[in-house]
PDB file of N, CA and C in Angstrom:
ATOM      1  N   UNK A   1      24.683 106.269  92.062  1.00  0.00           N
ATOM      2  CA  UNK A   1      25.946 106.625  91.462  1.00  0.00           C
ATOM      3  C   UNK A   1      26.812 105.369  91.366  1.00  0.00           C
ATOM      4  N   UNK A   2      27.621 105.266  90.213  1.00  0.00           N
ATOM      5  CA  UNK A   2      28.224 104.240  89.815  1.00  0.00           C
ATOM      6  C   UNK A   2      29.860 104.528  90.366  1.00  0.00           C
ATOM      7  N   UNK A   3      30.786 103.252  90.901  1.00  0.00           N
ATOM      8  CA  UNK A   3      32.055 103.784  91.058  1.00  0.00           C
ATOM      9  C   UNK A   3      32.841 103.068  89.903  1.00  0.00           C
ATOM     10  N   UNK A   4      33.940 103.783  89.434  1.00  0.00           N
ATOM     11  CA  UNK A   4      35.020 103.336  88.497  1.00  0.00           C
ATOM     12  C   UNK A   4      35.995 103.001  88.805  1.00  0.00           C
ATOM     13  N   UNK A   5      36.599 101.684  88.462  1.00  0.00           N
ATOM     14  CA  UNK A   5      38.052 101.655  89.216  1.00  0.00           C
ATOM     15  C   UNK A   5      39.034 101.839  88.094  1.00  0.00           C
ATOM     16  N   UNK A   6      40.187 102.457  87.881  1.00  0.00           N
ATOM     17  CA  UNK A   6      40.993 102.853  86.859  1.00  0.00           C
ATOM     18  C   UNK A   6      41.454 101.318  86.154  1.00  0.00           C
ATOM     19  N   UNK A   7      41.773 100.231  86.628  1.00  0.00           N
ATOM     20  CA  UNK A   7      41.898  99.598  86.096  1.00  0.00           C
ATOM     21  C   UNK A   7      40.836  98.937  85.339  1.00  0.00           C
ATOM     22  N   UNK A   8      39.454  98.988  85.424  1.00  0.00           N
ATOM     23  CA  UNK A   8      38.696  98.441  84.884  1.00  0.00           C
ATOM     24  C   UNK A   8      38.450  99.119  83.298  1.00  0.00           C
ATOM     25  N   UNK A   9      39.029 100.271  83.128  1.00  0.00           N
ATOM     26  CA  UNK A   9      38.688 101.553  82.453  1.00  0.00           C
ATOM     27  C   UNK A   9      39.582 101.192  81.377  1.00  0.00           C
ATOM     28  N   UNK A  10      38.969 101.581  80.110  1.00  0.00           N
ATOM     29  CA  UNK A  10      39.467 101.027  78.562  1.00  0.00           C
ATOM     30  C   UNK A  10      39.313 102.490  77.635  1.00  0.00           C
ATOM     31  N   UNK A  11      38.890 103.231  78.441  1.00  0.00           N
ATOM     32  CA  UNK A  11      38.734 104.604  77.854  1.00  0.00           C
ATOM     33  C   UNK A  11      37.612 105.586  78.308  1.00  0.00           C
ATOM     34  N   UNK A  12      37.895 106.815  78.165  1.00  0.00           N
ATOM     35  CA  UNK A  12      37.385 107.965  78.588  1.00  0.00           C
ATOM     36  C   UNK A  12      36.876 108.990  77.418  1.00  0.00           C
ATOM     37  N   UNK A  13      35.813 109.214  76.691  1.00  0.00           N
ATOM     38  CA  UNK A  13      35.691 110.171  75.784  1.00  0.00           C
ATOM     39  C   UNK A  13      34.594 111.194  76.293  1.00  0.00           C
ATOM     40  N   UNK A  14      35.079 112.496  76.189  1.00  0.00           N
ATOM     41  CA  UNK A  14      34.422 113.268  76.832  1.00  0.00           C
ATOM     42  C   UNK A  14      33.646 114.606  75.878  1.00  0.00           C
ATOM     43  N   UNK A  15      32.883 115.030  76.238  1.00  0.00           N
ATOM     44  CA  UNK A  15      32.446 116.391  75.161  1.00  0.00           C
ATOM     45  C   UNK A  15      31.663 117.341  75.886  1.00  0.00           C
ATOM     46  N   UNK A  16      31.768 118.241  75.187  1.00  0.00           N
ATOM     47  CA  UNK A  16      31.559 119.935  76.218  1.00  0.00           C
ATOM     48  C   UNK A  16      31.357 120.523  75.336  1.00  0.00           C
ATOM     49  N   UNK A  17      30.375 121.508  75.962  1.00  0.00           N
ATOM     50  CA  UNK A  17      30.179 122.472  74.841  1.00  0.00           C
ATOM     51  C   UNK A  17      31.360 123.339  74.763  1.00  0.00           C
ATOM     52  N   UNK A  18      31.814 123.981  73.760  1.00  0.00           N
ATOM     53  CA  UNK A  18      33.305 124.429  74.056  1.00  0.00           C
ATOM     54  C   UNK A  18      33.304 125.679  72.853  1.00  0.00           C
ATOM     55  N   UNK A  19      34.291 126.610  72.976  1.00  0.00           N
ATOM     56  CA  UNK A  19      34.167 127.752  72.326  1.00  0.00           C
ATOM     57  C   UNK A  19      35.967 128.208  71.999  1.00  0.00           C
ATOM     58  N   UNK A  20      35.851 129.106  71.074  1.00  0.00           N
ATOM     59  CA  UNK A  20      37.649 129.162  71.000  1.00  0.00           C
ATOM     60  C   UNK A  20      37.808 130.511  71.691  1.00  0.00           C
ATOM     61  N   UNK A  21      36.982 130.964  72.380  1.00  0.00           N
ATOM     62  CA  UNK A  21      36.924 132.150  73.055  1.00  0.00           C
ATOM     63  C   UNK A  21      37.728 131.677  74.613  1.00  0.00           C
ATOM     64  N   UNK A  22      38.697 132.710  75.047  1.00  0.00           N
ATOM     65  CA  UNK A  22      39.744 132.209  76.056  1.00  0.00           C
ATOM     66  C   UNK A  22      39.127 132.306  76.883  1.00  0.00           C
ATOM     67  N   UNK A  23      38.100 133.122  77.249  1.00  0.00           N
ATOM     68  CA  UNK A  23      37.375 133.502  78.860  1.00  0.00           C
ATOM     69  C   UNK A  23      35.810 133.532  78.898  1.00  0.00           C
ATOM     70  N   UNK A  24      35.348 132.714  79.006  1.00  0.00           N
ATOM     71  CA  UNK A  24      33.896 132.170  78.631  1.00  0.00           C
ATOM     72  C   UNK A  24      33.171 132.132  79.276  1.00  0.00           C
ATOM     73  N   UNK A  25      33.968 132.227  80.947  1.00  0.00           N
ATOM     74  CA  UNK A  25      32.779 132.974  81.958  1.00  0.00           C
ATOM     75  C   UNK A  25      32.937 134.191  82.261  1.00  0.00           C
ATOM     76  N   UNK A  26      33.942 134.874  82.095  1.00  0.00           N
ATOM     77  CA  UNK A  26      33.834 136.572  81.960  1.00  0.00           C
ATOM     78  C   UNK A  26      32.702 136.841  81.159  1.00  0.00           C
ATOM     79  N   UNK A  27      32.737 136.642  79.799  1.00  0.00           N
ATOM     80  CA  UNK A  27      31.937 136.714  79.033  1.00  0.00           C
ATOM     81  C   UNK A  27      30.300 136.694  79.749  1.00  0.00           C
ATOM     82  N   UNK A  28      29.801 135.600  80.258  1.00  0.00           N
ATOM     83  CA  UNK A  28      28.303 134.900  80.420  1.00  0.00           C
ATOM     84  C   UNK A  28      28.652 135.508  82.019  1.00  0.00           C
ATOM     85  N   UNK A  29      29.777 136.186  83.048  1.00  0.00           N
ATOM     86  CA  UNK A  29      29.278 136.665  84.150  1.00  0.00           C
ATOM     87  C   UNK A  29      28.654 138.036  84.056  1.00  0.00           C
ATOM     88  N   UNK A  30      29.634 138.321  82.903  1.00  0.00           N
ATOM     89  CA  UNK A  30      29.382 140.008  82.148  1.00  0.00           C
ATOM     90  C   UNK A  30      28.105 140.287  82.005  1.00  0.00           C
ATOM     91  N   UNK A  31      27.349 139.444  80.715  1.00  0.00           N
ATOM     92  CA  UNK A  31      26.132 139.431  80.328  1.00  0.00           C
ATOM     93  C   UNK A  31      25.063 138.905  81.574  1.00  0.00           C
ATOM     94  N   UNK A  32      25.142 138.150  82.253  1.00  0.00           N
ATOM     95  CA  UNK A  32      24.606 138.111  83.274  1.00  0.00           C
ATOM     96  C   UNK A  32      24.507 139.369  84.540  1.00  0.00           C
ATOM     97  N   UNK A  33      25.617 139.590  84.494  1.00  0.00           N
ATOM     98  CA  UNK A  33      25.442 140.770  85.537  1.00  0.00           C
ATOM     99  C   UNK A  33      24.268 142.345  84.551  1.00  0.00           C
ATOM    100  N   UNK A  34      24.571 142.324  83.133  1.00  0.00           N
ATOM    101  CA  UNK A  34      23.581 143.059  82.992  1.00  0.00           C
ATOM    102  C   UNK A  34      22.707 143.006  82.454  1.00  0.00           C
ATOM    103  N   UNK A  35      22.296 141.610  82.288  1.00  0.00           N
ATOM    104  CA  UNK A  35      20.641 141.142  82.081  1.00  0.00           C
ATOM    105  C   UNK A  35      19.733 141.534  83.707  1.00  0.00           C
ATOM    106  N   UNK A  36      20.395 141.734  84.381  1.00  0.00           N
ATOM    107  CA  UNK A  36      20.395 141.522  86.185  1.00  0.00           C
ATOM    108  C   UNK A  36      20.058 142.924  86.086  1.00  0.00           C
ATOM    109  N   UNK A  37      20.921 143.919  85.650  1.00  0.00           N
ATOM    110  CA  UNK A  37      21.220 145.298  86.080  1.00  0.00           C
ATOM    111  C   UNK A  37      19.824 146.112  85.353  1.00  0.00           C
ATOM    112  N   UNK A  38      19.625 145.701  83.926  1.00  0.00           N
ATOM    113  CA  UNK A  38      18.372 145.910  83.307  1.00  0.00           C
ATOM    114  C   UNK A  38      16.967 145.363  83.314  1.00  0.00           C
ATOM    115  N   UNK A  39      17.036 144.221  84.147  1.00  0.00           N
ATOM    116  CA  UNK A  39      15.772 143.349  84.436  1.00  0.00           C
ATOM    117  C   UNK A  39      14.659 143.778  85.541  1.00  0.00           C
ATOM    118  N   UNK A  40      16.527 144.109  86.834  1.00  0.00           N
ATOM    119  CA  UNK A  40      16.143 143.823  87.956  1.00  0.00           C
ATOM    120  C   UNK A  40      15.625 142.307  88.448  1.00  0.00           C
ATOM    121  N   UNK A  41      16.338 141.366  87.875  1.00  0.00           N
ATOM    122  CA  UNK A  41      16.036 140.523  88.128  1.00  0.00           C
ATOM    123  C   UNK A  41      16.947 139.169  88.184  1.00  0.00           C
ATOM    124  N   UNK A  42      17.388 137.787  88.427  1.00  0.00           N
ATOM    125  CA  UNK A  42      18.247 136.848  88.255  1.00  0.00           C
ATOM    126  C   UNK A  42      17.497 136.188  87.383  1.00  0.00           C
ATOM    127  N   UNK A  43      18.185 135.957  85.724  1.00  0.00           N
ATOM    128  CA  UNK A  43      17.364 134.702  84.821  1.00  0.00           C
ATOM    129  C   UNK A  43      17.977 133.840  84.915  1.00  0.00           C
ATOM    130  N   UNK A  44      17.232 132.822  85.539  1.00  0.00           N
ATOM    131  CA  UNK A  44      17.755 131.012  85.828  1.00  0.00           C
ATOM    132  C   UNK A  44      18.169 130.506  83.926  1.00  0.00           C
ATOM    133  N   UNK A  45      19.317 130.670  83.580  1.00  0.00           N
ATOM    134  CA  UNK A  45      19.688 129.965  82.794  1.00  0.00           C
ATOM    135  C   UNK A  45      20.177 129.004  82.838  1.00  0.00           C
ATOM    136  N   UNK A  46      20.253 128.127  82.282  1.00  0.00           N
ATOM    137  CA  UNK A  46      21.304 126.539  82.409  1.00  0.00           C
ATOM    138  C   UNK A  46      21.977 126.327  81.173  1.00  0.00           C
ATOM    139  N   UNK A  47      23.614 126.095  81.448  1.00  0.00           N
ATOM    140  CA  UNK A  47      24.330 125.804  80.992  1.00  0.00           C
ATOM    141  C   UNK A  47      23.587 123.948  80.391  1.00  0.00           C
ATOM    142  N   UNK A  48      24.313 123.986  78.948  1.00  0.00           N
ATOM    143  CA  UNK A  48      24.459 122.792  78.233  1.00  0.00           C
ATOM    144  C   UNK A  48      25.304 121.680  78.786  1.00  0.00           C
ATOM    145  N   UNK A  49      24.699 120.455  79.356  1.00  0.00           N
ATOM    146  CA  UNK A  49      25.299 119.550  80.283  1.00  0.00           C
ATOM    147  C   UNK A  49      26.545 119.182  78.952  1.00  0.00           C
ATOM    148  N   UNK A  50      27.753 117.997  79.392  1.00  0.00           N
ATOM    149  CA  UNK A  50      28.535 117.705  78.909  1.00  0.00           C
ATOM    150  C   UNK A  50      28.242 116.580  79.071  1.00  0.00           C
ATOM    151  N   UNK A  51      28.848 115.380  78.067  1.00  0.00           N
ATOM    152  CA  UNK A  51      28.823 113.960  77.962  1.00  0.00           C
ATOM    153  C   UNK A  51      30.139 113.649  78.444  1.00  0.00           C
ATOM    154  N   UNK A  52      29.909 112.377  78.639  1.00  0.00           N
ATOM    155  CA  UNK A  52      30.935 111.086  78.751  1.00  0.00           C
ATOM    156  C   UNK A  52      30.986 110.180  78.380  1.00  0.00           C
ATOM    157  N   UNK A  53      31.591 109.069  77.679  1.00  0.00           N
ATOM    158  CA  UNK A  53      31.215 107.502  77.202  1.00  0.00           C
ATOM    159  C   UNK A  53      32.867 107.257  78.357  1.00  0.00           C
ATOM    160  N   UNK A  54      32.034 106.426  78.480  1.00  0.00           N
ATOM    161  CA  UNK A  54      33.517 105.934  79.528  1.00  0.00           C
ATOM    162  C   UNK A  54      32.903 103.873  78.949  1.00  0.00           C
ATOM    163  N   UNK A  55      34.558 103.433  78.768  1.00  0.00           N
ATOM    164  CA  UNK A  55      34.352 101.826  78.084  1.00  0.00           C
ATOM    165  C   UNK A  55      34.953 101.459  79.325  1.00  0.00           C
ATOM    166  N   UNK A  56      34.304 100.491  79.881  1.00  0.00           N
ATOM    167  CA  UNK A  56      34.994 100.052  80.813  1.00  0.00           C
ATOM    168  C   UNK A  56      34.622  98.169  80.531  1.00  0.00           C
ATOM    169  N   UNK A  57      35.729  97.552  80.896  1.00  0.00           N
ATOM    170  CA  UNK A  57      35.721  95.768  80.136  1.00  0.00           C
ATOM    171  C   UNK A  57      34.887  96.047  78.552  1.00  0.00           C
ATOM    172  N   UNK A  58      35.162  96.701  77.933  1.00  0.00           N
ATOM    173  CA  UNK A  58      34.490  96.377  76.938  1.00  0.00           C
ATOM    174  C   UNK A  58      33.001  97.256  76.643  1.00  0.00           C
ATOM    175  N   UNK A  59      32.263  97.344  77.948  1.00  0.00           N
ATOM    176  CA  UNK A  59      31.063  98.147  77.843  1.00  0.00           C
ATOM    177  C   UNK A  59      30.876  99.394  77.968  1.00  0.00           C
ATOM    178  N   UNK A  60      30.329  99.719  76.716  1.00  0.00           N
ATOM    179  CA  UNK A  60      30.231 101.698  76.730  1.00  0.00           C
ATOM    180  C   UNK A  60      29.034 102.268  77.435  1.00  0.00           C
ATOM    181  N   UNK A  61      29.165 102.607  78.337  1.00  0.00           N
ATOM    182  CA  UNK A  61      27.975 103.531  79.414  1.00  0.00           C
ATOM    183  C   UNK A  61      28.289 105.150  78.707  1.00  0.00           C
ATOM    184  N   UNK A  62      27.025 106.121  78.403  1.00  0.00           N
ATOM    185  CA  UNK A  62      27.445 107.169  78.414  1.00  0.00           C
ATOM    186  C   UNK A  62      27.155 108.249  79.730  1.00  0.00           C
ATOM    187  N   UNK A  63      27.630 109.187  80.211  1.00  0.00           N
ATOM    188  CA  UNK A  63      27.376 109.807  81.371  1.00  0.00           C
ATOM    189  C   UNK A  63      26.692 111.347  80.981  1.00  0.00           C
ATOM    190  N   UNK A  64      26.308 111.775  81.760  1.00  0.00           N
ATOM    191  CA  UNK A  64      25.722 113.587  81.555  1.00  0.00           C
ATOM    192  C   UNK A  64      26.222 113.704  82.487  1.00  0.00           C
ATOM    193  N   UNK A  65      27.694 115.040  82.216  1.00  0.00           N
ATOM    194  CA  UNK A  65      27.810 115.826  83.402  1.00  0.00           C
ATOM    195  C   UNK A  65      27.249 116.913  83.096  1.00  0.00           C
ATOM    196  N   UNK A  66      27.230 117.576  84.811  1.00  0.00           N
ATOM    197  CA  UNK A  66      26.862 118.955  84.572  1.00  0.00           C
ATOM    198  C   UNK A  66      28.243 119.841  84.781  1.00  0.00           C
ATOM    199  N   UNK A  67      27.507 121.130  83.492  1.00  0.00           N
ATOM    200  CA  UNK A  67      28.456 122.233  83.233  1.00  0.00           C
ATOM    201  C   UNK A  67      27.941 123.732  83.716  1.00  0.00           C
ATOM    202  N   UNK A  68      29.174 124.620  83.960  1.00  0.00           N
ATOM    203  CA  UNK A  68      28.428 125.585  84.563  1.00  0.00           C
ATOM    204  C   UNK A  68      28.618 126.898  83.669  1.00  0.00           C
ATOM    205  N   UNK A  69      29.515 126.838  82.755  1.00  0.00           N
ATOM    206  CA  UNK A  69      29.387 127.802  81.714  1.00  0.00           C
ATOM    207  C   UNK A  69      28.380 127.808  80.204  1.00  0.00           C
ATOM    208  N   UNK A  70      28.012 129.289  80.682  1.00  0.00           N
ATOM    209  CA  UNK A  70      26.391 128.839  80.011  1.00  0.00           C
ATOM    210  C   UNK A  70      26.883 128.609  78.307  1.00  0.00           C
ATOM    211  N   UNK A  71      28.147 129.380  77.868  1.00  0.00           N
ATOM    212  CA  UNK A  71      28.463 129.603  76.717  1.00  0.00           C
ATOM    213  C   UNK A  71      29.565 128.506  75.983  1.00  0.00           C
ATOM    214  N   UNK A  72      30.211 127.613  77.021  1.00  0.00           N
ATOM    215  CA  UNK A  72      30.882 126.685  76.782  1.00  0.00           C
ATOM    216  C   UNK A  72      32.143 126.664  77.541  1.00  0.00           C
ATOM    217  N   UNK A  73      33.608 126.116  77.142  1.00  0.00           N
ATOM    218  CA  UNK A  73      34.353 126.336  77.974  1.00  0.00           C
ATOM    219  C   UNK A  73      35.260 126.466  76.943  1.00  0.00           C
ATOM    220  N   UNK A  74      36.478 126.998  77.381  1.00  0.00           N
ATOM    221  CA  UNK A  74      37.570 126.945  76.489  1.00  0.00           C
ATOM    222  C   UNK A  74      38.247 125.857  75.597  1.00  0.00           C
ATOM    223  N   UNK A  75      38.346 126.046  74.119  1.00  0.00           N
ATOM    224  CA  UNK A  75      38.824 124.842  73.525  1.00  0.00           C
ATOM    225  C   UNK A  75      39.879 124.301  73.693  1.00  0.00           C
ATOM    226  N   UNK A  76      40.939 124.946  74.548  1.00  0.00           N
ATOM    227  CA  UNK A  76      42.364 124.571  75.244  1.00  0.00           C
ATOM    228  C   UNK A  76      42.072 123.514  76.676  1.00  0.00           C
ATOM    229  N   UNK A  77      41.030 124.224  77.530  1.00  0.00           N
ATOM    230  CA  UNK A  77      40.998 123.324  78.290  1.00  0.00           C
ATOM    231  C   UNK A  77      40.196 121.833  78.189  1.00  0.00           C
ATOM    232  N   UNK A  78      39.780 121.858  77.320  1.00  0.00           N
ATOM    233  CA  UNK A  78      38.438 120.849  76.777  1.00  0.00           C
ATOM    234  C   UNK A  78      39.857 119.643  76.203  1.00  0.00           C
ATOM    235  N   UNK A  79      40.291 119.985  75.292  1.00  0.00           N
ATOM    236  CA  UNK A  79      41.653 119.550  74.906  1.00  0.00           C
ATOM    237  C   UNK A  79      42.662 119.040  75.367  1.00  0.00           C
ATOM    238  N   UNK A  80      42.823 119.926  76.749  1.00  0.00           N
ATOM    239  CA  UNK A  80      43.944 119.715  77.857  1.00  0.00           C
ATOM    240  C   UNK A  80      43.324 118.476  78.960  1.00  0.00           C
ATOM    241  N   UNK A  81      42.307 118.508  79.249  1.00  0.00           N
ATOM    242  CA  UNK A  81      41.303 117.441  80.067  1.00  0.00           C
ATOM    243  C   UNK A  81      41.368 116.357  79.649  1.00  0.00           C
ATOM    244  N   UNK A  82      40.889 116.117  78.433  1.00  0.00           N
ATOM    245  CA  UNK A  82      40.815 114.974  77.317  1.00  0.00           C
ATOM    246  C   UNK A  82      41.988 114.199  77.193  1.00  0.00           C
ATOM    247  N   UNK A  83      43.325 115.107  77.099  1.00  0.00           N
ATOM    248  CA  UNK A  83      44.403 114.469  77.148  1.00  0.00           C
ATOM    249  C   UNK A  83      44.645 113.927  78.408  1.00  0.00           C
ATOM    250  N   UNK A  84      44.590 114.564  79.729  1.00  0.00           N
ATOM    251  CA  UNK A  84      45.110 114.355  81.009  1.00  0.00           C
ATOM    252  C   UNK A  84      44.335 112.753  81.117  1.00  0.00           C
ATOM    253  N   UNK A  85      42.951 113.079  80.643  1.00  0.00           N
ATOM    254  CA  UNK A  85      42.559 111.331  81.009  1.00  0.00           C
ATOM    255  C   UNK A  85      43.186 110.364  80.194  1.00  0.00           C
ATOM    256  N   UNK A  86      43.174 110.777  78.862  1.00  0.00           N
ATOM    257  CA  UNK A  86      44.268 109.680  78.033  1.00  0.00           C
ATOM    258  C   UNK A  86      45.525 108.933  78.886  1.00  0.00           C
ATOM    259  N   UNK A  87      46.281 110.195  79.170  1.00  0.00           N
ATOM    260  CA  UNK A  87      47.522 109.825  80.326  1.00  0.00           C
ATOM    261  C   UNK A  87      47.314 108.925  81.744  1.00  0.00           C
ATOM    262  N   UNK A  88      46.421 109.399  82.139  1.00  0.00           N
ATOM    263  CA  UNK A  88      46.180 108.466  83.196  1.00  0.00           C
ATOM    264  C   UNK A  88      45.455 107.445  82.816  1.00  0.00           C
ATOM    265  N   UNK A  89      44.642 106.588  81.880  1.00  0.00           N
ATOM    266  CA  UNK A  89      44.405 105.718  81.586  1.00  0.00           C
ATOM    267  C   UNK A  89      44.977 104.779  80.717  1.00  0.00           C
ATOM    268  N   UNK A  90      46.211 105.474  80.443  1.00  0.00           N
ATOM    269  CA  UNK A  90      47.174 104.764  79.417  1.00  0.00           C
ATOM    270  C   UNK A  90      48.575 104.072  80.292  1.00  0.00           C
ATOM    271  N   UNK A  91      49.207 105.606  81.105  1.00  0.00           N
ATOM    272  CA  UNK A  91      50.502 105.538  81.859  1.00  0.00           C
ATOM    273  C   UNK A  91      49.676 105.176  83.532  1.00  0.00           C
ATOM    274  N   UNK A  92      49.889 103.881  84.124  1.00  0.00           N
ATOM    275  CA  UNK A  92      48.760 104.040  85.409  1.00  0.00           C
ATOM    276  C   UNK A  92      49.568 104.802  86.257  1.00  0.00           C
ATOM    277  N   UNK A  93      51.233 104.531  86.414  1.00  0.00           N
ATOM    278  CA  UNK A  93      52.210 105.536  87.035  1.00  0.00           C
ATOM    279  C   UNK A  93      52.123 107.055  87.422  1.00  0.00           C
ATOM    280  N   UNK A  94      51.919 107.325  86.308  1.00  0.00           N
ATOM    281  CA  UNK A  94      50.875 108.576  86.098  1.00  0.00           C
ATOM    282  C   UNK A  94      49.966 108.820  87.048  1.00  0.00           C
ATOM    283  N   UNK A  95      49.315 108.257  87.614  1.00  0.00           N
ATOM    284  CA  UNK A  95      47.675 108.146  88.835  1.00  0.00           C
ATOM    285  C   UNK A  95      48.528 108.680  89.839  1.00  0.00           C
ATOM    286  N   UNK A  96      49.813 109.004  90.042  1.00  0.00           N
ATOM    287  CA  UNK A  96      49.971 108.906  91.786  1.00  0.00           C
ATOM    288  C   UNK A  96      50.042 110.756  91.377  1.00  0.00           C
ATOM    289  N   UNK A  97      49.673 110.882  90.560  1.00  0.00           N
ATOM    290  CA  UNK A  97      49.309 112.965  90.270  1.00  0.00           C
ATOM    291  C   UNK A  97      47.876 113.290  91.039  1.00  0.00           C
ATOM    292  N   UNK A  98      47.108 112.383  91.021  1.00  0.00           N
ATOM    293  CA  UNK A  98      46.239 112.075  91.761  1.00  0.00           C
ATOM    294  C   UNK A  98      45.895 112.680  93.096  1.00  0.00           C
ATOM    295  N   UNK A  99      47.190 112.311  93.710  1.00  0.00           N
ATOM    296  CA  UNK A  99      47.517 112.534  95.258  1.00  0.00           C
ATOM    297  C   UNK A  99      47.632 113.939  95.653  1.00  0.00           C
ATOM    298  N   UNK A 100      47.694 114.800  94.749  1.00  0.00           N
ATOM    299  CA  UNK A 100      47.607 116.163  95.004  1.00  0.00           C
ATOM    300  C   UNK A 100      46.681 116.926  93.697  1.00  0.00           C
ATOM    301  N   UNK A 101      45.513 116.636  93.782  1.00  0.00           N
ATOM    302  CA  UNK A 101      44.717 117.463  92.988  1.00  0.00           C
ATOM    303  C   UNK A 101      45.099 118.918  92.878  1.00  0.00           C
ATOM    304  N   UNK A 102      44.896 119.601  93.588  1.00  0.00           N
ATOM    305  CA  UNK A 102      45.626 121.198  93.464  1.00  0.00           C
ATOM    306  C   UNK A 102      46.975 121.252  92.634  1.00  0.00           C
ATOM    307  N   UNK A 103      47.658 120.309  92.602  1.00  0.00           N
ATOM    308  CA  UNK A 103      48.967 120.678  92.102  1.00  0.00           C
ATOM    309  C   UNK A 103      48.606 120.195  90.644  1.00  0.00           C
ATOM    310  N   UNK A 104      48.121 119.776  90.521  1.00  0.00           N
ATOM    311  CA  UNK A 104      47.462 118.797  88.849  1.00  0.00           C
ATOM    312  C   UNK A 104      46.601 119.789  88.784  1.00  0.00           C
ATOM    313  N   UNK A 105      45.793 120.436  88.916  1.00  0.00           N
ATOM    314  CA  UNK A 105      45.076 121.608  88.651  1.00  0.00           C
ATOM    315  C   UNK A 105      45.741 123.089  88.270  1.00  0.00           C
ATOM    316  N   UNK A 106      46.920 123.145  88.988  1.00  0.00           N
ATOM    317  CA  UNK A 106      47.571 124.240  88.866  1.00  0.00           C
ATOM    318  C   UNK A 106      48.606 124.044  87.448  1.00  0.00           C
ATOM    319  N   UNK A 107      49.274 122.555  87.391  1.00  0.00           N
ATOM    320  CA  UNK A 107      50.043 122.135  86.261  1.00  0.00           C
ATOM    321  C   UNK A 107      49.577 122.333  85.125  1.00  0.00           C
ATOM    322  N   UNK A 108      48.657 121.726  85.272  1.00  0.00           N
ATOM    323  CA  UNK A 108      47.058 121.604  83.690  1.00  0.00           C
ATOM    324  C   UNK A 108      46.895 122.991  83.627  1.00  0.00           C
ATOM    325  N   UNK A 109      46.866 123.941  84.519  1.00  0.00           N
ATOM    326  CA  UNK A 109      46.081 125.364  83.707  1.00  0.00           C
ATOM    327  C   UNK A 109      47.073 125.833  83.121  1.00  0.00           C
ATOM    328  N   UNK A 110      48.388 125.845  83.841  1.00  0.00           N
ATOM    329  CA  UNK A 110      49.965 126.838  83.433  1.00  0.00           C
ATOM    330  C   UNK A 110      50.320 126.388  82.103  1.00  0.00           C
ATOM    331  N   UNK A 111      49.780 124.970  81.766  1.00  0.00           N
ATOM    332  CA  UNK A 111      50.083 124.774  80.279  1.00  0.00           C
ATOM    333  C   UNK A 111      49.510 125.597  79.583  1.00  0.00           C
ATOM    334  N   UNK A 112      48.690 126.013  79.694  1.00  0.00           N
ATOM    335  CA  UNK A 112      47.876 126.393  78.727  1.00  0.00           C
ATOM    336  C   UNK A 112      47.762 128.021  78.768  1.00  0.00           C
ATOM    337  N   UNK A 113      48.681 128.287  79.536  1.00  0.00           N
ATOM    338  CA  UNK A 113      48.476 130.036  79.728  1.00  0.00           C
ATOM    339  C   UNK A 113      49.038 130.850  78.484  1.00  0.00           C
ATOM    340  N   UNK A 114      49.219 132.323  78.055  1.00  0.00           N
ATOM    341  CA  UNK A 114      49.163 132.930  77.110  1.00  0.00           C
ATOM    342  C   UNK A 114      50.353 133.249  76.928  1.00  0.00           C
ATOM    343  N   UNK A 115      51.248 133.109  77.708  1.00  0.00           N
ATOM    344  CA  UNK A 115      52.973 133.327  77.935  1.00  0.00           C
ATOM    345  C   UNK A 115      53.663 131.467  77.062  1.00  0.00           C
ATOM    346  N   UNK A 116      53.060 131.350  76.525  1.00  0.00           N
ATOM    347  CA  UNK A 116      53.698 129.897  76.682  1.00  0.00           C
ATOM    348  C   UNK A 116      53.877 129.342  75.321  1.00  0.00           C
TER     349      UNK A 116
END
């Protein structure tokens, strides 16, 4: 495994399989629970990994992450992610959000909720 240091970092482009459907593991827990219920059985499916090109000094490495929604993820949050790294690789001030992951997790979703 490779480490990144934010300053070395010239950009972040990321891709997911992604869907405009709001709830995408309801969906694939749904269908899963009754492929299960009619099988009698668990089918090992695998979700479609996600990319990364991350430029760092100049050099583009691309990455495979792994994803766990078999059907994709929401096109709000795919969107909302994408931006959050923009921000922190643009504003470095920005990084000390960092310091409380949960609260940057909780910020990032409330944007994007259905009241809003």
């Amino acid at each position: 495994m490779e480490t990144y240091h934010w300053q070395e970092l010239n950009r972040i482009d990321t891709e997911f399989p992604s869907t405009w459907f709001r709830y995408p593991g309801a969906i694939a827990g749904l269908a899963m629970s009754l492929i299960a219920l009619l099988t009698h059985d668990t089918p090992d499916f695998r979700a479609k990994p996600g990319k990364a090109k991350v430029t760092r000094n100049g050099k583009e490495t691309e990455l495979q992450i792994d994803t766990h929604h078999l059907i994709g993820y929401w096109q709000g949050a795919v969107t909302a992610t994408q931006r959050l790294l923009d921000r922190l690789l643009l504003d470095s001030p920005s990084r000390v959000l960092l310091n409380d992951p949960d609260a940057l997790v909780k910020t990032v979703a409330a944007s994007k909720r259905w009241y809003r």
